[in-house]
Structure formats: structure tokens, C-alpha cells
Protein backbone atom coordinates (compact mmCIF):
# COMPACT_ATOMS: atom_id res chain seq x y z
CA UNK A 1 38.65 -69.30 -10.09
CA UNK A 2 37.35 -71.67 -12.76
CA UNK A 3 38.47 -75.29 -12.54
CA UNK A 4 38.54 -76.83 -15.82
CA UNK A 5 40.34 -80.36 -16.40
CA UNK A 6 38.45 -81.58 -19.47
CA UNK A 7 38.04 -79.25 -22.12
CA UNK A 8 34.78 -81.79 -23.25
CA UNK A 9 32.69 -84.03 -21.49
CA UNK A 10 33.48 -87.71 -20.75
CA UNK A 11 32.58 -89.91 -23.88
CA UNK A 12 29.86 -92.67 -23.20
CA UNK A 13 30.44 -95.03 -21.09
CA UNK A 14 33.60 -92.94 -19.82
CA UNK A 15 33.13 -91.91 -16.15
CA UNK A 16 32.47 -88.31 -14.98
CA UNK A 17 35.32 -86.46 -13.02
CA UNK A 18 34.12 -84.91 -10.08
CA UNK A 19 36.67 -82.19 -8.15
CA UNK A 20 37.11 -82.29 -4.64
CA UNK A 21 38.88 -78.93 -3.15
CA UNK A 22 39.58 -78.83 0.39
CA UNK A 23 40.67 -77.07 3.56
CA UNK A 24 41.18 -77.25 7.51
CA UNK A 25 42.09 -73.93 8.99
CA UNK A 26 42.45 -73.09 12.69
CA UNK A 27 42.40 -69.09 13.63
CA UNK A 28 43.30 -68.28 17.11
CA UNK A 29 40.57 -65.42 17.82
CA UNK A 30 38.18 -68.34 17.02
CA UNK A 31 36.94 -71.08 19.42
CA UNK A 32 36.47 -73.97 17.06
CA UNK A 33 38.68 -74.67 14.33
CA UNK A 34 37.10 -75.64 11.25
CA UNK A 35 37.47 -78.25 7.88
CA UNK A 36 35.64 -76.85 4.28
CA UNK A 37 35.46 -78.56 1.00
CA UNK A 38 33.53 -77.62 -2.29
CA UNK A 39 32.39 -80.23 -4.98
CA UNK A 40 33.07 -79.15 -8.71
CA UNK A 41 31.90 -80.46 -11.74
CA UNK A 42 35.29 -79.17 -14.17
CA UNK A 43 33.84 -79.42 -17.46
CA UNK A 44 31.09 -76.65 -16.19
CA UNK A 45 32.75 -74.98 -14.01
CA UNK A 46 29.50 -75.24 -11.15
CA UNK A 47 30.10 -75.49 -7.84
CA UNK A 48 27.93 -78.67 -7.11
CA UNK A 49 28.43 -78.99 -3.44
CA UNK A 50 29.98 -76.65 -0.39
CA UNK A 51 30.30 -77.99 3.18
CA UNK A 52 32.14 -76.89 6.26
CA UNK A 53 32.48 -78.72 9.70
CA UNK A 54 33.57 -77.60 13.05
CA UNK A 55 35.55 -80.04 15.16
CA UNK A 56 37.29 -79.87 18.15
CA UNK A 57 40.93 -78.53 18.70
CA UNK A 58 42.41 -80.60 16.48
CA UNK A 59 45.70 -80.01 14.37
CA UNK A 60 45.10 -78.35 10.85
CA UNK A 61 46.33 -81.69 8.84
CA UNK A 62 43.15 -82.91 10.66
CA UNK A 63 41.03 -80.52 9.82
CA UNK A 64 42.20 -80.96 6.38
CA UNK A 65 41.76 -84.92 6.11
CA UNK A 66 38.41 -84.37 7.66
CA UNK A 67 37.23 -81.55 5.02
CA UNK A 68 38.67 -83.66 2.63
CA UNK A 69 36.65 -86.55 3.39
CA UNK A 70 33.42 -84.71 3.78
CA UNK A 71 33.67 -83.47 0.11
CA UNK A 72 34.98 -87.41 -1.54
CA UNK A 73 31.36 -88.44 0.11
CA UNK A 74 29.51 -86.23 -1.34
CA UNK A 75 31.17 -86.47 -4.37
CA UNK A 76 30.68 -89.77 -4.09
CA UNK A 77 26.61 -89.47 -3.52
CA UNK A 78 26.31 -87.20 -6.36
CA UNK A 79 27.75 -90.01 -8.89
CA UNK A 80 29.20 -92.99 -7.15
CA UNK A 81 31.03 -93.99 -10.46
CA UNK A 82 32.63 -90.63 -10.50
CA UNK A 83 36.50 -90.50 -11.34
CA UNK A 84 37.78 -87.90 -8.08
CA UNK A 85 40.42 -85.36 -8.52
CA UNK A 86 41.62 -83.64 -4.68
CA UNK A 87 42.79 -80.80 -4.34
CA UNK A 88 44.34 -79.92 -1.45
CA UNK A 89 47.09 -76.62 0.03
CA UNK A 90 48.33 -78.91 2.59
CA UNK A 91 50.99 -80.72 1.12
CA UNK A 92 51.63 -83.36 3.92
CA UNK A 93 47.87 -84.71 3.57
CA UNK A 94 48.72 -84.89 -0.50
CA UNK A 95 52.04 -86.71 0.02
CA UNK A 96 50.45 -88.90 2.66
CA UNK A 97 47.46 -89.94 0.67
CA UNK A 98 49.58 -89.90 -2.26
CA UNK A 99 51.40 -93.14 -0.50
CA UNK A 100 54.69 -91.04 -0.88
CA UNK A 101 55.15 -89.85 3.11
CA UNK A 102 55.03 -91.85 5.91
CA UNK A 103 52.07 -91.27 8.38
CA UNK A 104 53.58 -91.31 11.67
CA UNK A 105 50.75 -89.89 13.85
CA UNK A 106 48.70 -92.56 15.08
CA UNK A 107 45.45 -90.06 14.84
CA UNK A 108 46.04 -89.31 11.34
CA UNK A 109 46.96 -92.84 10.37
CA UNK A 110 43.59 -94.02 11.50
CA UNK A 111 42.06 -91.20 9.59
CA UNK A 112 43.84 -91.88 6.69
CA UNK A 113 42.61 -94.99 6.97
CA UNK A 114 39.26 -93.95 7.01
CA UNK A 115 39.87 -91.84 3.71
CA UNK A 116 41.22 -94.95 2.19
CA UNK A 117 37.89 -97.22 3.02
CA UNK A 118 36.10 -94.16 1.47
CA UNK A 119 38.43 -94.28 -1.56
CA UNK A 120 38.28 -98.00 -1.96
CA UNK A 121 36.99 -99.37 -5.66
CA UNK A 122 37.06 -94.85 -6.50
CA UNK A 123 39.92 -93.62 -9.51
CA UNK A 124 41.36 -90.73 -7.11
CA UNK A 125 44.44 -88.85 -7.70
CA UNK A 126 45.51 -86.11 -5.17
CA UNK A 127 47.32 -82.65 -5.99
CA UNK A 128 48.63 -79.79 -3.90
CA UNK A 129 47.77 -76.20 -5.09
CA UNK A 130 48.65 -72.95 -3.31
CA UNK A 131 46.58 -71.92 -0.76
CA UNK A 132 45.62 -68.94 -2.87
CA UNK A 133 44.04 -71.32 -5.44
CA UNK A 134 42.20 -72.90 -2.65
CA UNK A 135 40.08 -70.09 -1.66
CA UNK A 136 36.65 -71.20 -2.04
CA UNK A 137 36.94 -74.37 0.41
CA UNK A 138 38.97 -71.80 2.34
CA UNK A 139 36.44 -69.47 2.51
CA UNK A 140 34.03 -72.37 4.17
CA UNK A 141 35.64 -73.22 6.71
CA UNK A 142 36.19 -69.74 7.28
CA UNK A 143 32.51 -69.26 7.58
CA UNK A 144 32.03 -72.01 9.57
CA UNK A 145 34.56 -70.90 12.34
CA UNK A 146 32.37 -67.34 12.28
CA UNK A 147 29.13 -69.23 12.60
CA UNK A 148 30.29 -72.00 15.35
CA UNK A 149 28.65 -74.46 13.10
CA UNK A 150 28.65 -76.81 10.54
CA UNK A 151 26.94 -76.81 6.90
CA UNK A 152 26.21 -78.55 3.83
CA UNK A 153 24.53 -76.55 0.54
């Protein structure tokens, strides 16, 4: 599925957007659990970055904050001014970045944290989309669980 935000691109001067969409999924005939995220460039429509990490048992809010992080830095190395739009299924990791929920894990809040230094000086905003609009970063950690490793292309 195309992601388009801006039907034209930014005016001089005006920042680029950059698209973060990410996932942490967990399946239990796998051994490690996984995080994916996929870079987009919405006035184009291309598919700038995909990466996929393995981690250790972790919850899948984890795996989510952690595939969400992996794609906001290399958003961020592909153009550091970049305005970031996330895009996320897991609606407690967009409520709790958001500022709306409460983080009452100690694990997460230290990860969220994290995400936050990341953030720091970035425009972000966060939105939730159904999972079945989230099939490409989906599909990466997917394929990292089936490999055992991580990736970055």
C-alpha cells in the first residue's frame, strides 16, 4: 500500500517528511521474537529503508518501541532535518509516545526514554493504523524471526 501524505513536495526551505512504519511481533513456533520498521519517502511512494532486529524474549510493546526506534534513526541519517511521521498498530506505544498514557513499566519507561533522546530537537507526530495497513514492517520482522537474524537494506 502506497503512503502518500503530501500530494507535492516540501517548498524550499520547508523540511522533508520522512515515514516511519513499524512493528514488534512475537510467534510462538519461533525462538526469537522480532521488531521491523520500513523508511518511506510519502511524496514518492519508495521504500527508502527496511530493517528488522531480533531480540530476546521480550514483550511485543518492546519489540515495537525497539523497531520503532531503529527506523526514527535511520530516518534520521537519511535527512537529519527530516519532519517524522510513525506509524505504528500498537496503540499503547502511540498513546504512550503520544504523552497521552501513562508508562508504568519501568522497562518501557526507560525505553521510551531512549525514543525521546532520539526524538529530541525532531517534528514527530505518532499515529496508530490497523495492523493490516502495517504489513510491510510486519512482513520484516516476520522475516527476521524465519532467518534468526537481524537486517538493514
Amino acid at each position: 500500500m502506497a503512503v502518500a501524505f503530501r500530494a507535492n513536495p516540501p517548498a524550499d526551505g520547508e523540511p522533508r517528511e520522512l515515514v516511519v512504519e513499524a512493528d514488534g511481533d512475537r510467534a510462538a513456533t519461533r525462538a526469537s521474537p522480532a521488531g521491523g520498521s520500513v523508511v518511506i519517502d510519502p511524496v514518492t511512494g519508495e521504500v527508502l529503508a527496511e530493517l528488522a532486529s531480533t531480540s530476546e524474549s521480550r514483550p511485543t510493546t518492546w519489540r515495537s518501541n525497539n523497531g520503532m526506534m531503529a527506523g526514527v534513526r535511520r530516518a534520521l541519517e537519511i535527512d537529519p532535518q527530516a519532519v517524522l511521521h510513525v506509524r505504528l498498530d500498537s496503540k499503547l506505544v502511540v498513546e504512550q509516545m503520544s504523552g497521552r498514557w501513562k508508562i508504568k513499566n519501568g522497562a518501557l519507561a526507560d525505553l521510551a526514554a531512549e525514543a525521546r533522546s532520539i526524538l529530541s530537537g525532531t517534528p514527530v507526530s505518532f499515529e496508530w493504523i490497523p495492523r493490516a495497513e502495517n504489513s510491510r514492517a510486519d512482513r520484516l520482522a516476520n522475516e527476521s524471526m524465519d532467518k534468526q537474524a537481524s537486517f538493514s537494506r
